[in-house]
C-alpha atoms as a PDB file:
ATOM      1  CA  UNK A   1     -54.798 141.763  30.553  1.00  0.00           C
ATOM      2  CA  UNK A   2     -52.027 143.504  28.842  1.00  0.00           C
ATOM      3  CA  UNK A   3     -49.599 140.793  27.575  1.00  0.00           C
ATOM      4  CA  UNK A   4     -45.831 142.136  27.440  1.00  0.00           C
ATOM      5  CA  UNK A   5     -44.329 140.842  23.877  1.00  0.00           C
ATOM      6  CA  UNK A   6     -40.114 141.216  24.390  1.00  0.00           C
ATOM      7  CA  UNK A   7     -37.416 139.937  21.349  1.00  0.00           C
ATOM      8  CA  UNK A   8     -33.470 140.434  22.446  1.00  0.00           C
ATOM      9  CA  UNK A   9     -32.004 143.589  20.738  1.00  0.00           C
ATOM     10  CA  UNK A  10     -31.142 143.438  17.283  1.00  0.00           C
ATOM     11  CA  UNK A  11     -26.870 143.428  17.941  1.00  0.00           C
ATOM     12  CA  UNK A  12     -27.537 140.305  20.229  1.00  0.00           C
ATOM     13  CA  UNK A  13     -28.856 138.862  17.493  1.00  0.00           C
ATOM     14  CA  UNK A  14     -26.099 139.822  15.260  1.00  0.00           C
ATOM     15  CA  UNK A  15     -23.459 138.708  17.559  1.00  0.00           C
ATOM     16  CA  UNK A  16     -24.535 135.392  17.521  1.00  0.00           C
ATOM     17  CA  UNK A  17     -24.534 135.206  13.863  1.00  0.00           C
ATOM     18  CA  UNK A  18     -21.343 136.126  13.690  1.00  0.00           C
ATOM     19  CA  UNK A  19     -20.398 134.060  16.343  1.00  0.00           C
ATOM     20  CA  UNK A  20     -22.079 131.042  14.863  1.00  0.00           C
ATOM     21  CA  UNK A  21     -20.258 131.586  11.206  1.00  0.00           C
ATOM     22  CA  UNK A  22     -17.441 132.467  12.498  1.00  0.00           C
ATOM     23  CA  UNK A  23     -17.399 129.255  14.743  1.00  0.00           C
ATOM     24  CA  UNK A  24     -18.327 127.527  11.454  1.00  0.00           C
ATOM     25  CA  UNK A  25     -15.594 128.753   9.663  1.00  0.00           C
ATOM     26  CA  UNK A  26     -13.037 127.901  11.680  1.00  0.00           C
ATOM     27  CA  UNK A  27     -14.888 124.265  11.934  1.00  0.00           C
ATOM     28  CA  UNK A  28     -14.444 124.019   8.183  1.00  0.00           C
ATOM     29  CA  UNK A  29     -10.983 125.214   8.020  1.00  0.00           C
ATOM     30  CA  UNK A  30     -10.053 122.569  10.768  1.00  0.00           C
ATOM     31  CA  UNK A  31     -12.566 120.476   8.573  1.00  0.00           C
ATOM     32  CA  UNK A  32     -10.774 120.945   5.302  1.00  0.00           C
ATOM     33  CA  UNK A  33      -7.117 120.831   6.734  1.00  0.00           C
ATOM     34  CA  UNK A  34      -7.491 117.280   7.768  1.00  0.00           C
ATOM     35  CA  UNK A  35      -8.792 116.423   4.455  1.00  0.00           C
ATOM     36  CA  UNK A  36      -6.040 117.739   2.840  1.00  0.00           C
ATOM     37  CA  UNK A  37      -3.709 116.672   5.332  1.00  0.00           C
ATOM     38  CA  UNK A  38      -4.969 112.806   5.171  1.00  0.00           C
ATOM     39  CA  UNK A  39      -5.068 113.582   1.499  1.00  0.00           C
ATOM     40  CA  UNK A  40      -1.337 114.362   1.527  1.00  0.00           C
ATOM     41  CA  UNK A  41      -0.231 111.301   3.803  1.00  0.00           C
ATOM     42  CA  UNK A  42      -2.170 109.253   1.159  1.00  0.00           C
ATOM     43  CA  UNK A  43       0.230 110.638  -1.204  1.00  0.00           C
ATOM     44  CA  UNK A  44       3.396 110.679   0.318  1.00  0.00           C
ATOM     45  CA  UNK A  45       2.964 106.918   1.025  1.00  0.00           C
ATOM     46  CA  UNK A  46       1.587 106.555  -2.619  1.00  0.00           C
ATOM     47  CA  UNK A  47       4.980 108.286  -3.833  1.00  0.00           C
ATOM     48  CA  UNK A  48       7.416 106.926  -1.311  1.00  0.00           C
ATOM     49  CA  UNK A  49       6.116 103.138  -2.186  1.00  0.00           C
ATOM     50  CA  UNK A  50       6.166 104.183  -6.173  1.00  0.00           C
ATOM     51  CA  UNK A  51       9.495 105.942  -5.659  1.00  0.00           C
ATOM     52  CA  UNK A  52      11.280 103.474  -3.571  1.00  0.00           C
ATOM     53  CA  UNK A  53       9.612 100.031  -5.378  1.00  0.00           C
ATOM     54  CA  UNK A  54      12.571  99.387  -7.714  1.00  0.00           C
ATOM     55  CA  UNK A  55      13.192  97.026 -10.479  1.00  0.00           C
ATOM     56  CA  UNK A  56      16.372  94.604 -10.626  1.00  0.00           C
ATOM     57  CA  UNK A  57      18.300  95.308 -13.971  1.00  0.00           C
ATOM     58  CA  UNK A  58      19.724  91.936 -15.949  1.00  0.00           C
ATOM     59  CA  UNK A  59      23.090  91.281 -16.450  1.00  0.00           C
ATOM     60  CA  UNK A  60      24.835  92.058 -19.567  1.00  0.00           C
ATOM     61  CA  UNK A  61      25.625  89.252 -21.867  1.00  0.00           C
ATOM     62  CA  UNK A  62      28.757  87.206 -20.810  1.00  0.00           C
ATOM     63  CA  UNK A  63      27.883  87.051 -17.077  1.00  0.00           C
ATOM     64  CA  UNK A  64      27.289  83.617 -15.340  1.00  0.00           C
ATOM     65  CA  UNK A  65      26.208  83.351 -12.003  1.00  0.00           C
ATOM     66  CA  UNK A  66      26.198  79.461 -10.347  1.00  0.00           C
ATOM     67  CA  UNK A  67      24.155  78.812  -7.683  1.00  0.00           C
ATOM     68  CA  UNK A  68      26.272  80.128  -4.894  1.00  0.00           C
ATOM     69  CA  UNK A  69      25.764  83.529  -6.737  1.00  0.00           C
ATOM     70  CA  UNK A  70      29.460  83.648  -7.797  1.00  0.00           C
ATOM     71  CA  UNK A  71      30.036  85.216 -11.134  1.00  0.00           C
ATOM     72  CA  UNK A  72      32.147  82.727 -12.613  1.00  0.00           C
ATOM     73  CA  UNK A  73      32.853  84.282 -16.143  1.00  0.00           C
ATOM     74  CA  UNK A  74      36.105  86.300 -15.458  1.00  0.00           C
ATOM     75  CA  UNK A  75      39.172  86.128 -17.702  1.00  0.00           C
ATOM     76  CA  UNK A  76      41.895  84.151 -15.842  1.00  0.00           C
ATOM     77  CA  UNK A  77      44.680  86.766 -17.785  1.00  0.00           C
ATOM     78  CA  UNK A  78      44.225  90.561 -17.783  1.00  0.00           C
ATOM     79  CA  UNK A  79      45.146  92.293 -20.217  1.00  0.00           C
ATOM     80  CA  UNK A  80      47.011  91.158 -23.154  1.00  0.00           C
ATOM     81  CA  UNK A  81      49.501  93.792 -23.324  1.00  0.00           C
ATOM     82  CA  UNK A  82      51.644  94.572 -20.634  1.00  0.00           C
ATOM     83  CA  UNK A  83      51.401  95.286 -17.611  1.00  0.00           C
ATOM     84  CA  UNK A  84      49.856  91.948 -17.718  1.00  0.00           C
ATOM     85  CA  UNK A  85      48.108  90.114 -14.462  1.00  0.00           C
ATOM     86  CA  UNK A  86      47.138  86.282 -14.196  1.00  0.00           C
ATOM     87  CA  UNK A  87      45.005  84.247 -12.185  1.00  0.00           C
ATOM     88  CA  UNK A  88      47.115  83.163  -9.626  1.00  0.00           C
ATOM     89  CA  UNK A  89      45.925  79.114  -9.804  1.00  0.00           C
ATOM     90  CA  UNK A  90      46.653  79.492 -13.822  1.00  0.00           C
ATOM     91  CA  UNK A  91      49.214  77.733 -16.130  1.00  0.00           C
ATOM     92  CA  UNK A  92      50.938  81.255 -16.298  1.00  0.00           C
ATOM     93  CA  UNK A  93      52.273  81.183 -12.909  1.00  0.00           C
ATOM     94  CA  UNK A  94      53.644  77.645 -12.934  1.00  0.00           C
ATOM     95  CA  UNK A  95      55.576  76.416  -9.911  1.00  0.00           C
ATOM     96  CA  UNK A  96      54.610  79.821  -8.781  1.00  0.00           C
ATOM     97  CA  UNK A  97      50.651  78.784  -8.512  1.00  0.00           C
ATOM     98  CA  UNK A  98      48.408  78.791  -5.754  1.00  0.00           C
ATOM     99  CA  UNK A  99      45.594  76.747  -5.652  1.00  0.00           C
ATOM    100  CA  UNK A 100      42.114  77.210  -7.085  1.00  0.00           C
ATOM    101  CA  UNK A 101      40.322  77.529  -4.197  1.00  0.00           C
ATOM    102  CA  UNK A 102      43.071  80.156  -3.012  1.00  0.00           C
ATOM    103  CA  UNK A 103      42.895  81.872  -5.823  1.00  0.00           C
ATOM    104  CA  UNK A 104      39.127  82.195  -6.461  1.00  0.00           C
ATOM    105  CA  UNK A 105      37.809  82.279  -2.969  1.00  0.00           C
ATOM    106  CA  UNK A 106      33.995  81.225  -2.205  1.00  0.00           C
ATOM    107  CA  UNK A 107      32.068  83.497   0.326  1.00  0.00           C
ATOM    108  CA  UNK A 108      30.531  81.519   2.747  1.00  0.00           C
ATOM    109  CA  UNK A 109      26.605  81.251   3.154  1.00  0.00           C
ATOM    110  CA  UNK A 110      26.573  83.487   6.776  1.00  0.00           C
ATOM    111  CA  UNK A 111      29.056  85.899   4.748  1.00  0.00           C
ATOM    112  CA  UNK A 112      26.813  86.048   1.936  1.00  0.00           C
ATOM    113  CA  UNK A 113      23.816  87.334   4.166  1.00  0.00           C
ATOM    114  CA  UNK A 114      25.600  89.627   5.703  1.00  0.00           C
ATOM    115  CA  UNK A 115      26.599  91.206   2.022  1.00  0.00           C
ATOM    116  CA  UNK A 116      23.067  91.211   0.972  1.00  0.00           C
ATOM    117  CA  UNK A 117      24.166  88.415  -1.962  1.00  0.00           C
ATOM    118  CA  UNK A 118      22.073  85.467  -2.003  1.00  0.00           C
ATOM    119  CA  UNK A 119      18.745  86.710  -0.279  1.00  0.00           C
ATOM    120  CA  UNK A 120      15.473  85.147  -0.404  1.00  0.00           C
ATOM    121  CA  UNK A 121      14.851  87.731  -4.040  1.00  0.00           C
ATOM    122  CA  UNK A 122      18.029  86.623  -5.182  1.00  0.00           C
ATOM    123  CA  UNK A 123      16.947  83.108  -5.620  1.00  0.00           C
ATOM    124  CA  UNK A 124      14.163  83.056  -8.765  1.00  0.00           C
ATOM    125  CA  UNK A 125      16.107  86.221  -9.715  1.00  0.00           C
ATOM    126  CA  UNK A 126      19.083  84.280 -10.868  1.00  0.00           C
ATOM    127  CA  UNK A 127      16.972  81.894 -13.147  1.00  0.00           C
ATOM    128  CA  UNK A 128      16.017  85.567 -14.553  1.00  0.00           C
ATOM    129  CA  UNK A 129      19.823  86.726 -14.703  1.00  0.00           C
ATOM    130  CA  UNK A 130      18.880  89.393 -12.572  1.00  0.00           C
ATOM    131  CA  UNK A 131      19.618  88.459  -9.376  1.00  0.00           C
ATOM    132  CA  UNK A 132      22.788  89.713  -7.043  1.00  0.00           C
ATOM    133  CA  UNK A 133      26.263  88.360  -7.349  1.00  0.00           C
ATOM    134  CA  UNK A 134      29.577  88.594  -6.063  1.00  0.00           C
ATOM    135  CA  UNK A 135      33.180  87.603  -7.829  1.00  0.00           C
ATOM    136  CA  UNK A 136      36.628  87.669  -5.750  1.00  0.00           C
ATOM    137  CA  UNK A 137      39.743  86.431  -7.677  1.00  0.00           C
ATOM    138  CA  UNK A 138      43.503  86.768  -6.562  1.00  0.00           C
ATOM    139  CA  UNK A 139      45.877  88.021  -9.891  1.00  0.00           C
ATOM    140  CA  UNK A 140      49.392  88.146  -9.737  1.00  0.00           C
ATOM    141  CA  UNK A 141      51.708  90.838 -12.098  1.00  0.00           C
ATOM    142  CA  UNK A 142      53.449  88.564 -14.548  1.00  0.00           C
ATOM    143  CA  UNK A 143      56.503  91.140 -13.724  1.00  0.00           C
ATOM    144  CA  UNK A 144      57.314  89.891 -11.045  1.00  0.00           C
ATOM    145  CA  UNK A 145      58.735  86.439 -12.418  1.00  0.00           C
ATOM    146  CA  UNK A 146      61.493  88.082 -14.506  1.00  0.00           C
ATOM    147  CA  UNK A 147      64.919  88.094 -12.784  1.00  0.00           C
ATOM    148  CA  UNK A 148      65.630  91.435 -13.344  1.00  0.00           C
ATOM    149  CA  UNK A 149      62.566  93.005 -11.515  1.00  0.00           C
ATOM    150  CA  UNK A 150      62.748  89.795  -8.811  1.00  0.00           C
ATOM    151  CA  UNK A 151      66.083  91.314  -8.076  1.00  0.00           C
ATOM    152  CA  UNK A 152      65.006  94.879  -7.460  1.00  0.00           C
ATOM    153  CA  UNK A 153      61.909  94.761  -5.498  1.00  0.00           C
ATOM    154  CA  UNK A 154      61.826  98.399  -5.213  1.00  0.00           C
ATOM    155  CA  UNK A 155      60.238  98.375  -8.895  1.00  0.00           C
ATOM    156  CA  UNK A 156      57.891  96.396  -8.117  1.00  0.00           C
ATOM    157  CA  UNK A 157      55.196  97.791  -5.562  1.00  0.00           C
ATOM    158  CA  UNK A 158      52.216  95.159  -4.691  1.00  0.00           C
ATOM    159  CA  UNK A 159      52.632  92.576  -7.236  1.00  0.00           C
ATOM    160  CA  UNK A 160      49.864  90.418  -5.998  1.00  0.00           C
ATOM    161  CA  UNK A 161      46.229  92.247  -5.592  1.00  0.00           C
ATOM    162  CA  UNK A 162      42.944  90.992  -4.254  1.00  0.00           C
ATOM    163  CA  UNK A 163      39.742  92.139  -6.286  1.00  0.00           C
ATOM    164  CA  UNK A 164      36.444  91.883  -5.826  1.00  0.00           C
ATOM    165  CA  UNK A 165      33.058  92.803  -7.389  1.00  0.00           C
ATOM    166  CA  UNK A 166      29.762  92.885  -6.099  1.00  0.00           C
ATOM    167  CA  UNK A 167      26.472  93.580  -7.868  1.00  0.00           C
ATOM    168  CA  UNK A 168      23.324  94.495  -6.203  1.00  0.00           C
ATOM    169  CA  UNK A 169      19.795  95.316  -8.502  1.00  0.00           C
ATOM    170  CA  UNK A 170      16.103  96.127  -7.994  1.00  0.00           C
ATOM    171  CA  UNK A 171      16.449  97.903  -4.331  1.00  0.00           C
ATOM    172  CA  UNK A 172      17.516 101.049  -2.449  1.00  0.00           C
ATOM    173  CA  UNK A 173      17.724  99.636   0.936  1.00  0.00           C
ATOM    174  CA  UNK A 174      21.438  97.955   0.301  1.00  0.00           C
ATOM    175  CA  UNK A 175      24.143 100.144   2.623  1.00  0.00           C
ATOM    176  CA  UNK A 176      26.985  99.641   0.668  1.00  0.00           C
ATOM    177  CA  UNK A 177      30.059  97.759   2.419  1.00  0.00           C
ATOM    178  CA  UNK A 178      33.362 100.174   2.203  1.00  0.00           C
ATOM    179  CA  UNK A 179      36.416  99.496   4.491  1.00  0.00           C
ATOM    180  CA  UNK A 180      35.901 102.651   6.951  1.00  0.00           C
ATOM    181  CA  UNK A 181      33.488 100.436   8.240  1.00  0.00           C
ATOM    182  CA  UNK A 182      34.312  96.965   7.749  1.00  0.00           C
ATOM    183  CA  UNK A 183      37.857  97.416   8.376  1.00  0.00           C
ATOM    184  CA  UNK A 184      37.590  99.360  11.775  1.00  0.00           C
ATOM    185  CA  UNK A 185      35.362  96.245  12.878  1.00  0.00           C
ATOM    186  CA  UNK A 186      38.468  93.507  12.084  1.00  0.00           C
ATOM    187  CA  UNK A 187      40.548  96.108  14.909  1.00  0.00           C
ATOM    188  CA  UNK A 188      42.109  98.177  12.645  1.00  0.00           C
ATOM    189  CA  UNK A 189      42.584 101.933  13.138  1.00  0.00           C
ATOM    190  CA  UNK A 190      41.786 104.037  10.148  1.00  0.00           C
ATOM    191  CA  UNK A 191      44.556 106.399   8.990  1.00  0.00           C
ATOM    192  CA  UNK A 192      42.152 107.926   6.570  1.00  0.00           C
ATOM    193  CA  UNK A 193      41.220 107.882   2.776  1.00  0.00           C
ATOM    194  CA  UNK A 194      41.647 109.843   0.025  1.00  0.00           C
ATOM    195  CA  UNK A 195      39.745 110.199  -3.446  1.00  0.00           C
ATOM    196  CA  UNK A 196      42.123 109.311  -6.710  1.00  0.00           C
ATOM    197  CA  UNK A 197      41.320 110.614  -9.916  1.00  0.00           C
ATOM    198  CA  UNK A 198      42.963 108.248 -12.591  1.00  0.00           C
ATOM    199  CA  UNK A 199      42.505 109.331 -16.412  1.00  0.00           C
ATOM    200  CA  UNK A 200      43.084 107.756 -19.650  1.00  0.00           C
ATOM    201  CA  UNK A 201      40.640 104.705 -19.185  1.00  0.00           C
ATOM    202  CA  UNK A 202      40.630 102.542 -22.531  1.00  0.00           C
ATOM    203  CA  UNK A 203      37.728 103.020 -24.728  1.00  0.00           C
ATOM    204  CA  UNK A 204      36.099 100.032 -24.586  1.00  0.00           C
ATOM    205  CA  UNK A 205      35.637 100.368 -20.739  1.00  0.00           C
ATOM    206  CA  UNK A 206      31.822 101.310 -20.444  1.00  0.00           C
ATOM    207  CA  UNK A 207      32.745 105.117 -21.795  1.00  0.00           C
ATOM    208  CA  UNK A 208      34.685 105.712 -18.632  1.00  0.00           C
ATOM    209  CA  UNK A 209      37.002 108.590 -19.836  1.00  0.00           C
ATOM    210  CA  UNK A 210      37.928 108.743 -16.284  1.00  0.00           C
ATOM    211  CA  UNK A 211      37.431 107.118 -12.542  1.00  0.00           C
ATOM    212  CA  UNK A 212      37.119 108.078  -9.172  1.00  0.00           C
ATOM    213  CA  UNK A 213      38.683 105.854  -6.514  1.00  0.00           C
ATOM    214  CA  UNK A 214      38.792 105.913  -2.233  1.00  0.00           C
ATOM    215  CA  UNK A 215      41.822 104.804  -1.135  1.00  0.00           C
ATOM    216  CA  UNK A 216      41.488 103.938   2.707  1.00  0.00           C
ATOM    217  CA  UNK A 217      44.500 103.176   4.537  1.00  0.00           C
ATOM    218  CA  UNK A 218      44.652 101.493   7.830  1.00  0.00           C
ATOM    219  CA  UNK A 219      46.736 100.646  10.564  1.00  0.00           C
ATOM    220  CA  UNK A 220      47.264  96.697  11.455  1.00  0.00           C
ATOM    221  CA  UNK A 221      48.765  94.917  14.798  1.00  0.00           C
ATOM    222  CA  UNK A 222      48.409  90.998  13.733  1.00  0.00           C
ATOM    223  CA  UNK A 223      47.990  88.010  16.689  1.00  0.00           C
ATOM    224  CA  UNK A 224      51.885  88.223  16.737  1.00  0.00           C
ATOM    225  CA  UNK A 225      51.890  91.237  17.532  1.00  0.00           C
ATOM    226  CA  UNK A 226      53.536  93.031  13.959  1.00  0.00           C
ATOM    227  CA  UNK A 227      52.439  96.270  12.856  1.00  0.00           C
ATOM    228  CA  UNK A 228      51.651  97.285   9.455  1.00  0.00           C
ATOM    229  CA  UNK A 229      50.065  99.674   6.952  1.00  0.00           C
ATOM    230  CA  UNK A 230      47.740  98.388   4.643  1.00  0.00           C
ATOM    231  CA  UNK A 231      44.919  99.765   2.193  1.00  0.00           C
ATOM    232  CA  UNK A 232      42.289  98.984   0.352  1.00  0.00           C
ATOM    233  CA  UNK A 233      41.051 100.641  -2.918  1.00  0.00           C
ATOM    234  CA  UNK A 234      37.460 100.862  -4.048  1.00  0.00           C
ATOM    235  CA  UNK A 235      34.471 102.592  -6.686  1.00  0.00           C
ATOM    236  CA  UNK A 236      31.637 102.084  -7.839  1.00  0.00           C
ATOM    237  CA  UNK A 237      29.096 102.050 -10.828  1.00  0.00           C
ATOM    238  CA  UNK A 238      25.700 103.319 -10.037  1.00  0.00           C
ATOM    239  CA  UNK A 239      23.146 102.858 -12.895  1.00  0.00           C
ATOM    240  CA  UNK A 240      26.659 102.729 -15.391  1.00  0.00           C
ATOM    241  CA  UNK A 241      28.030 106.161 -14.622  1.00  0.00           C
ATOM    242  CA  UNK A 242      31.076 106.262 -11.961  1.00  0.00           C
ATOM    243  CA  UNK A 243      31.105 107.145  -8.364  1.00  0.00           C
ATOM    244  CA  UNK A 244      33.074 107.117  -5.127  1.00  0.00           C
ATOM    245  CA  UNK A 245      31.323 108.384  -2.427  1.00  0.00           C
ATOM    246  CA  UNK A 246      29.072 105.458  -0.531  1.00  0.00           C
ATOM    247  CA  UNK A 247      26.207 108.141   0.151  1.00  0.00           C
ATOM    248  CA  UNK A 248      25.888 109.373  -3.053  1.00  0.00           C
ATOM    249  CA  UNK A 249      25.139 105.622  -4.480  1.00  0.00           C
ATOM    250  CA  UNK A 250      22.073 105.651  -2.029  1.00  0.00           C
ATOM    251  CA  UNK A 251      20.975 109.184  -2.351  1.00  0.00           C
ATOM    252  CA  UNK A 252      21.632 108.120  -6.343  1.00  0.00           C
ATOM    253  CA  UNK A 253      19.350 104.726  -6.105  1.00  0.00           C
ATOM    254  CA  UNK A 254      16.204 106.611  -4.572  1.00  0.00           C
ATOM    255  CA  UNK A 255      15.997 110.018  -5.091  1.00  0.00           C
ATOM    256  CA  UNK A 256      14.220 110.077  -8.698  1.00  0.00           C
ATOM    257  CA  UNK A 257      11.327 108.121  -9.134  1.00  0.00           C
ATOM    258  CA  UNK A 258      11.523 108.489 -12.892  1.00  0.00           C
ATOM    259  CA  UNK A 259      14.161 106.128 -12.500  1.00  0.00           C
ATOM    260  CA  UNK A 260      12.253 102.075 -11.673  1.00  0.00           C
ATOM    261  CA  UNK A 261      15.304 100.176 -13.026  1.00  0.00           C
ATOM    262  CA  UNK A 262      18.601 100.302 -10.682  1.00  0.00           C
ATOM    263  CA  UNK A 263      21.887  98.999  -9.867  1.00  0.00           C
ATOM    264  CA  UNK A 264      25.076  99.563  -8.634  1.00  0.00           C
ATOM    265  CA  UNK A 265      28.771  97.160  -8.198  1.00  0.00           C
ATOM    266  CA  UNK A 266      31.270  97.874  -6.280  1.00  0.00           C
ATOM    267  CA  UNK A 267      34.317  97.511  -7.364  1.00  0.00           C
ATOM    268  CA  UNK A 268      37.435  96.778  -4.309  1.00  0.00           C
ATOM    269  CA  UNK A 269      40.579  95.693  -4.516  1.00  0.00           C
ATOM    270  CA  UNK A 270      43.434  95.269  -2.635  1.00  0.00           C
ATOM    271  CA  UNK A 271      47.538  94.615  -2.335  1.00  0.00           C
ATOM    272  CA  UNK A 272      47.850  91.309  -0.902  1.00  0.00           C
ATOM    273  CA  UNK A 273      50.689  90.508   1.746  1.00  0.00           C
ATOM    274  CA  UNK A 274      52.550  94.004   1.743  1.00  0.00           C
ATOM    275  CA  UNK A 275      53.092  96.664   4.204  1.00  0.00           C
ATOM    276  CA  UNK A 276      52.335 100.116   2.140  1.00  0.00           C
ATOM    277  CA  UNK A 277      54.879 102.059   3.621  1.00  0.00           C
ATOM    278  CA  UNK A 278      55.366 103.596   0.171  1.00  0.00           C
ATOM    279  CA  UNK A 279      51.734 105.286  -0.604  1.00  0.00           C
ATOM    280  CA  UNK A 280      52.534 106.804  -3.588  1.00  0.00           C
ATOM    281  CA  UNK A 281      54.096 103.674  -4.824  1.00  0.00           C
ATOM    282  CA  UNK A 282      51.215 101.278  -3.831  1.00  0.00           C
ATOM    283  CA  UNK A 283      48.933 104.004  -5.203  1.00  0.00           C
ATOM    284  CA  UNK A 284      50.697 103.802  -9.000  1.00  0.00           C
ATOM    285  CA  UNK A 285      50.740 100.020  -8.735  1.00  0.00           C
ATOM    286  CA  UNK A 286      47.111 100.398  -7.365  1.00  0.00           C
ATOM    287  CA  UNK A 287      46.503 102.503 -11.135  1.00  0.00           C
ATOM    288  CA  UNK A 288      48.308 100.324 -13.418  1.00  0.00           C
ATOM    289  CA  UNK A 289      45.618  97.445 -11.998  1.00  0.00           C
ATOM    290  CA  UNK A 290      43.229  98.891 -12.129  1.00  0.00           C
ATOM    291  CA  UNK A 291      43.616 100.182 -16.062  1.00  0.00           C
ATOM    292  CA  UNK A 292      44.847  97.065 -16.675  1.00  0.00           C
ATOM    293  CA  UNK A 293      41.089  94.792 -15.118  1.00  0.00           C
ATOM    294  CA  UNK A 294      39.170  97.806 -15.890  1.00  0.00           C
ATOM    295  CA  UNK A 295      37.538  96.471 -19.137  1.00  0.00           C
ATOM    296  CA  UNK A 296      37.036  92.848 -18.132  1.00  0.00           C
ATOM    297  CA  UNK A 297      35.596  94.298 -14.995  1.00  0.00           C
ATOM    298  CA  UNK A 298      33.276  97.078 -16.332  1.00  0.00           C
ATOM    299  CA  UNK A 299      31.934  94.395 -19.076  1.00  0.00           C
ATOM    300  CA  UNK A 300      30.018  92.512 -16.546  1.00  0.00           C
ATOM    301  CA  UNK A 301      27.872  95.642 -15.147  1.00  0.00           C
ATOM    302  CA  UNK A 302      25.517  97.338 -17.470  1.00  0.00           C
ATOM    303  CA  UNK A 303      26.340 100.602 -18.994  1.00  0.00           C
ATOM    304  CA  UNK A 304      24.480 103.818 -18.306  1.00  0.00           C
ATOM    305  CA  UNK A 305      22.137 103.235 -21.737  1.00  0.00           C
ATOM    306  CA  UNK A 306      21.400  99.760 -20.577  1.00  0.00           C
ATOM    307  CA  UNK A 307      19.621 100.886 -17.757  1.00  0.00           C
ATOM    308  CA  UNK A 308      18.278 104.343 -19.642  1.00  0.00           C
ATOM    309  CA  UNK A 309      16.466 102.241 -22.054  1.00  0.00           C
ATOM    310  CA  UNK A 310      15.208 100.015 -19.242  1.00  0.00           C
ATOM    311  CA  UNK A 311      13.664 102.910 -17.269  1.00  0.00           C
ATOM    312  CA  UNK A 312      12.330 104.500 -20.962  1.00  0.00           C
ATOM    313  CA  UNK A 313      10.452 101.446 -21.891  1.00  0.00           C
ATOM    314  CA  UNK A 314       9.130 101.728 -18.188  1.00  0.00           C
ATOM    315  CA  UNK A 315       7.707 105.237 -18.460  1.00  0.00           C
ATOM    316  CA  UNK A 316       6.350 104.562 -21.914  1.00  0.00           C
ATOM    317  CA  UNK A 317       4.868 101.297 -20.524  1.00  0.00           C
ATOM    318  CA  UNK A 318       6.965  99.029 -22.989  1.00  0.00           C
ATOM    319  CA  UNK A 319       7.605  95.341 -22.131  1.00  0.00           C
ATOM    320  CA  UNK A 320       8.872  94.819 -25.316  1.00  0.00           C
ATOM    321  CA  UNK A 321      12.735  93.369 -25.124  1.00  0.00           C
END
């Protein structure tokens, strides 16, 4: 009996080698690109929880903060040299004074959460002087209580301004509040803004040589139905250098991970009780404020090497004060 012995042909066999490594290979590949895909999520999360895990930065000397996260260390006359600006509840203004509590005004708790000022962080933070904080004071220009400018009101533009400061540390997740919005949700129509260059800072004020301020102007019917122009000024200070765009102090607060230790105020204020029909007027009244606050101001946020040295010790893995 003849047995038949049979084996397939020798390119059968080859083609399902090849088939079988090639199958292989592309098994791997898959293989390996989830690795190093899962790999990569691993470290995006890894650099977006390093890069976005930020450290509050304390206040400078000379700021006090009570307990209803108002900064309550703020000269009551600014400068000493005219154009000179007072409290408007101090001794300065006389029969002319308006009362404390008009003059320094509180925010109230629901206003403070809606700021970001007072959170649940901000509590054992302030114990740490490193927590939020807000200020809002009312000055009045002393100009305005000699005859001879009380007479003329045309030389003297907004003599009463509103300011306020805010300061907000250790995160990146703080939109920061600027009249296009808030303004437009009060009912009035914007009119549109414009970006101010004002030079010739003094020296003393955080190395500014110069600042960049938004001035927003807006169109106001009141209950009674009167119309008026009104605008509000505003910068800030992010990490101690200057800036004036809103999305830039975000972009600013996250995009570097070299940088653990952040901050930024903003810095608002405001004509009170005047129609700014006269722009340009209201603007150089707007300047002469400003230059005038800018060193009391800038003295309670911490400069640009503050923070530098903070973030240095941090990469080096310093504690040391």
């Amino acid at each position: 009996m003849t047995t038949l012995m049979s084996s397939p042909p020798s390119s059968s066999r080859k083609g399902g080698v090849l088939s079988q490594v090639v199958s292989n290979r592309r098994f791997l590949a898959a293989g390996g690109f989830l690795i190093l895909a899962l790999v990569g999520w691993y470290v995006l999360v890894w650099w977006l929880g390093f890069a976005l895990n930020k450290e509050p930065v304390p206040w400078p000397a000379g700021v006090e903060v009570d307990k209803e996260f108002m900064m309550t260390e703020f000269a009551d006359m600014i400068p000493a040299i005219p154009p000179r600006y007072a409290l408007l509840s101090s001794k300065s203004w006389n029969e002319h004074a308006i009362s404390t509590r008009d003059a320094i005004p509180y925010l109230s708790e629901e206003t403070r959460q809606e700021l970001g000022v007072g959170r649940a962080a901000d509590g054992p933070r302030r114990a740490l002087r490193s927590s939020n904080w807000y200020m809002a004071r009312k000055f009045g220009d002393l100009r305005v209580m000699d005859p001879q400018s009380a007479r003329d009101p045309g030389m003297m533009p907004c003599p009463y301004w509103h300011l306020d400061v805010i300061y907000y540390t250790g995160a990146v997740d703080t939109v920061p509040h600027v009249p296009e919005r808030c303004m437009i949700s009060t009912g009035a129509t914007p009119l549109g803004h414009k970006v101010l260059t004002w030079k010739g800072l003094p020296e003393n004020a955080m190395g500014w040589t110069e600042v960049k301020v938004v001035r927003s102007t807006f169109h106001l019917t009141d209950p009674q139905g009167r119309q008026s122009t009104i605008g509000q000024y505003y910068t800030f200070s992010i990490n101690g250098h200057n800036e004036s765009d809103w999305r830039m102090v975000r972009w600013t607060l996250s995009r570097s991970v070299r940088q653990k230790y952040v901050y930024f105020g903003k810095i608002q204020f405001a004509p009170l009780g005047g129609n700014m029909d006269d722009i340009e007027a209201a603007d150089e009244a707007a300047r002469q404020f400003f230059m005038s606050a800018a060193v009391e101001i800038l003295s309670k946020l911490p400069s640009a090497d503050a923070v530098d040295e903070l973030n240095r010790r941090s990469r080096s893995g310093s504690t040391s004060e």
